[in-house]
Protein backbone atom coordinates (compact mmCIF):
# COMPACT_ATOMS: atom_id res chain seq x y z
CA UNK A 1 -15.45 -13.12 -4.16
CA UNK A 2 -12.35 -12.56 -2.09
CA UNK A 3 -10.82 -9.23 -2.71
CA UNK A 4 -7.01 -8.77 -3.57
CA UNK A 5 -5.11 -7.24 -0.94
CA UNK A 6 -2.52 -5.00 -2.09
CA UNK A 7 0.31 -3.58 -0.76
CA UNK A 8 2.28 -0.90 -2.52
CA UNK A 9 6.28 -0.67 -2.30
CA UNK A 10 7.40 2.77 -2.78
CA UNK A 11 5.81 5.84 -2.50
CA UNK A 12 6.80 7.74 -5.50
CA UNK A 13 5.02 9.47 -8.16
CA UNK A 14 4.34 6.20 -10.37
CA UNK A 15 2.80 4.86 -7.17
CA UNK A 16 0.64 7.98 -6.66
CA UNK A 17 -0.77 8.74 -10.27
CA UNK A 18 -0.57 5.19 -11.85
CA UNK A 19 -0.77 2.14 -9.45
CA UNK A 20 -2.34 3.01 -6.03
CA UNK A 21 -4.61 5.22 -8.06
CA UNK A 22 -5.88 2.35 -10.50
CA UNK A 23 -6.12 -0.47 -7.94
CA UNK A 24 -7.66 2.25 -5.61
CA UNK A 25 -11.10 2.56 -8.03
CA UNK A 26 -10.94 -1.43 -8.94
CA UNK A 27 -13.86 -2.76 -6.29
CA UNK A 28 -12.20 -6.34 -5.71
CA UNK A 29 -9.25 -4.60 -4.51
CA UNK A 30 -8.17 -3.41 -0.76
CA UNK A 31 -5.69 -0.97 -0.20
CA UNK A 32 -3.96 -2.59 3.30
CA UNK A 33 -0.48 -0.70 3.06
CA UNK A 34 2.18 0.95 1.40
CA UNK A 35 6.19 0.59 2.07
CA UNK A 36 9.01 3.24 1.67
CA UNK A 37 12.10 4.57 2.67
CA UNK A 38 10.92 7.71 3.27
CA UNK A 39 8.13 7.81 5.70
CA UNK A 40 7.08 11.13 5.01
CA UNK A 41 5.80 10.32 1.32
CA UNK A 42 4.71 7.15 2.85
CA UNK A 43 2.52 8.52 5.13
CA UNK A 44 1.33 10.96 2.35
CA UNK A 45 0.22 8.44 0.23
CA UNK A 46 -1.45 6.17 3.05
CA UNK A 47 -3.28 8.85 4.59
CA UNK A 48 -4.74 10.28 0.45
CA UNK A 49 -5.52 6.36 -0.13
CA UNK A 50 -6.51 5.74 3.49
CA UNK A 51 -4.56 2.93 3.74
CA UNK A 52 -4.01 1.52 7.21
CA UNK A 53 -0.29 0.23 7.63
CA UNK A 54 2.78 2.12 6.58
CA UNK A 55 6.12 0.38 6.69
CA UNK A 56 9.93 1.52 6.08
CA UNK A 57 10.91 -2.17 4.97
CA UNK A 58 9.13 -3.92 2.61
CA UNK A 59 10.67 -7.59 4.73
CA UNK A 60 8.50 -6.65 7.40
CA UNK A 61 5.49 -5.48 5.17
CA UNK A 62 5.29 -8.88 2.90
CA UNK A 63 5.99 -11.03 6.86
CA UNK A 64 3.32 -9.32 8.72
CA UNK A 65 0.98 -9.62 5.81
CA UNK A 66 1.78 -13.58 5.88
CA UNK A 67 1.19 -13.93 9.20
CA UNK A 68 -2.49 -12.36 8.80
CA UNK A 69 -3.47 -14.95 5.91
């Protein structure tokens, strides 16, 4: 089974203690980045989550992510 990939955009405190935090303990999902504004909470939330990629604009999240399917 091919695991969803998910990528979160914005890095507030819905993201931390409701989305990132559910899909984080579902076992067909992979955390592969998170998108905000503010880099600092960003960053936060990748590094808690250990999610690889961190992007300012979510354009350039959802095109890179295209490019790697």
């Amino acid at each position: 089974m091919n695991k969803l990939r998910y990528g979160c955009v914005g890095a507030g405190a819905i993201a931390d203690k409701k989305h990132i935090m559910e899909y984080s303990a579902m076992e067909n999902v992979e955390l592969v980045a998170i998108c905000d504004t503010n880099a600092k909470a960003a960053g936060f939330l990748a590094e808690k989550y250990k999610m690889p990629k961190v992007y300012k604009d979510y354009n350039e999240m959802f095109a890179k992510a295209n490019k790697n399917n």
